[in-house]
Protein backbone atom coordinates (compact mmCIF):
# COMPACT_ATOMS: atom_id res chain seq x y z
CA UNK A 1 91.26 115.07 113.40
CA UNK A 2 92.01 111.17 113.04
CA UNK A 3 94.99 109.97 114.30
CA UNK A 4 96.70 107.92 111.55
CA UNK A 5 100.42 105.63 111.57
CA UNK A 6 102.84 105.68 108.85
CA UNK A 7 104.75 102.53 108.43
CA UNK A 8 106.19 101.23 105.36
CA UNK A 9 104.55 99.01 103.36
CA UNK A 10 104.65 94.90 103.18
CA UNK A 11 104.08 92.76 100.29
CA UNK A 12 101.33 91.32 102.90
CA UNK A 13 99.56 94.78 102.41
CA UNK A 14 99.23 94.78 98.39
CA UNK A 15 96.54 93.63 98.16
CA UNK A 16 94.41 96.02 100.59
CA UNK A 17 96.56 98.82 99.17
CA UNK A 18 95.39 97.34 95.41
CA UNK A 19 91.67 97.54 96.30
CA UNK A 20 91.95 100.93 97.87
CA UNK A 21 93.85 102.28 94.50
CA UNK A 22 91.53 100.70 92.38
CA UNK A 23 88.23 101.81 94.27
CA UNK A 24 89.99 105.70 94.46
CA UNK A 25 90.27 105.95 90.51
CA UNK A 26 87.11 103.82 89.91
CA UNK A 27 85.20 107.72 89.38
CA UNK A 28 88.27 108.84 86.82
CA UNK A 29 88.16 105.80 84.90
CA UNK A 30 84.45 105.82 84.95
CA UNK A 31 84.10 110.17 83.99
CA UNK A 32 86.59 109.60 81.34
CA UNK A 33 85.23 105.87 80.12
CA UNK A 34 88.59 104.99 80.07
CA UNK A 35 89.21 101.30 82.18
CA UNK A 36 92.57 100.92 80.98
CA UNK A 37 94.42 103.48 83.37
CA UNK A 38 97.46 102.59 84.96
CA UNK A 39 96.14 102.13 88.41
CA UNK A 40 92.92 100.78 86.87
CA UNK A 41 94.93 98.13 85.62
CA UNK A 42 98.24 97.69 88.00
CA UNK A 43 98.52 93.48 88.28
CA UNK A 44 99.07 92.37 91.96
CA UNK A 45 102.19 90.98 91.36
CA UNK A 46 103.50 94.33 90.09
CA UNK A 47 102.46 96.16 93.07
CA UNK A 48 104.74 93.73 95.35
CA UNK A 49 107.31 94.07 93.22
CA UNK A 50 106.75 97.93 93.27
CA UNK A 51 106.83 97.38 97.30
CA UNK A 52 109.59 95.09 96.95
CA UNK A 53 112.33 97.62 95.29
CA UNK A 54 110.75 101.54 95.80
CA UNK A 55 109.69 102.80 99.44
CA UNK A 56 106.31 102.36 99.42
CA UNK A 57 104.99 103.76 102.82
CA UNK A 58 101.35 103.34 103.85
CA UNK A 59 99.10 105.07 106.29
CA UNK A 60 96.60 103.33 108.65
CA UNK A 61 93.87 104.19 111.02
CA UNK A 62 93.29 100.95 113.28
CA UNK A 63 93.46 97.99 111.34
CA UNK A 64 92.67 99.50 108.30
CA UNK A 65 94.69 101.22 105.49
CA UNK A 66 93.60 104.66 104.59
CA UNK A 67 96.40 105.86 102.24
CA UNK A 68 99.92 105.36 100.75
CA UNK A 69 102.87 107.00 98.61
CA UNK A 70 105.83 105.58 96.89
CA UNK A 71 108.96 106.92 96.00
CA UNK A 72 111.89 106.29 93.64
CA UNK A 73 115.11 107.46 92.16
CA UNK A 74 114.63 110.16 89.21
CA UNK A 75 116.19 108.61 86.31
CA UNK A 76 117.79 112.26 85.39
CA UNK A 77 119.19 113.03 88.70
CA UNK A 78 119.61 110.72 91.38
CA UNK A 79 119.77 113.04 94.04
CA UNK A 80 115.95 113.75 93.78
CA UNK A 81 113.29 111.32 94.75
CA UNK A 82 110.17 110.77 92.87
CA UNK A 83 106.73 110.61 94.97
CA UNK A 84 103.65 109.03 93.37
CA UNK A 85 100.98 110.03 95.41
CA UNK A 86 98.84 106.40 95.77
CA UNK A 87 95.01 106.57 96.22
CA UNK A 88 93.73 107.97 100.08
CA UNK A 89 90.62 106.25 100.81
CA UNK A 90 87.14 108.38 100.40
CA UNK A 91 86.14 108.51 104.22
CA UNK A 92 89.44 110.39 104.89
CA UNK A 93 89.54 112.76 101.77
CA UNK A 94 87.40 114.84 102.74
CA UNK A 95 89.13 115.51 106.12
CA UNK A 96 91.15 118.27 104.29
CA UNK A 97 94.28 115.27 105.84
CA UNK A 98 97.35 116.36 102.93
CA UNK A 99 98.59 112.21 103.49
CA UNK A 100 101.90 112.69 101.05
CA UNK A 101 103.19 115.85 102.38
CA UNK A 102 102.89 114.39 105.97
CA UNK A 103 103.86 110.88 104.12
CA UNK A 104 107.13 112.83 102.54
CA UNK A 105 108.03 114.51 106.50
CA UNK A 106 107.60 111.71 108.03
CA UNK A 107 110.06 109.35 106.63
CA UNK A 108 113.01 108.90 104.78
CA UNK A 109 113.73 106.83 101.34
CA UNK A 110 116.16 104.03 101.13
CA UNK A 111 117.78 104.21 97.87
C-alpha cells in the first residue's frame, strides 16, 4: 500500500487539484455526452475561492497530488458538515485506497 499525506489545501494547489478533477470526470462527461458538468466546468478562480472559505484537504504521494475532499456547513443544520468527495487520481483508484473516509478521520473542519 502507498503511503500518502493529508494536508489541507492552498490556493497554490488549484490548479493541480483542477486538472486532476477535470481528467477524473473526463469518462462521465464523455459516457453521458454531457461537457457541461459541474466539475467539467468549475472556473479556476472558483476553486480558490472554494479553498479559500470551505476546508478543502488534499492528499499527496511525493510531489504529486493524488486526491482531495472538501467540506462545508449544511445549510439545514449547522452542526453537520457536508463532504464532497473531489476526484482521486486513476493510478490510485484502483488500489481499493477509500481517500474521503481516511480524508474525513484524519482531520477536522474549521467552520
Amino acid at each position: 500500500m502507498s503511503v500518502f499525506h493529508i494536508s489541507i489545501a492552498a490556493a497554490e494547489d488549484a490548479a493541480e487539484i483542477l486538472a486532476l478533477q477535470r481528467l477524473a470526470y473526463e469518462s462521465e462527461a464523455r459516457l453521458y455526452n454531457d461537457w457541461s458538468i459541474p466539475p467539467m466546468t468549475q472556473s479556476l478562480e472558483s476553486l480558490i475561492a472554494e479553498i479559500k472559505t470551505e476546508t478543502v484537504l488534499k492528499a499527496t504521494e511525493g510531489p504529486s497530488i493524488i486526491g482531495s475532499v472538501s467540506s462545508r456547513r449544511c445549510v439545514r443544520s449547522s452542526f453537520l458538515p457536508v463532504v464532497e468527495a473531489k476526484p482521486i487520481s486513476a493510478s490510485t483508484r484502483a488500489t481499493g485506497m477509500p481517500l474521503p473516509a481516511l480524508v474525513w478521520r484524519r482531520k477536522t473542519f474549521r467552520w
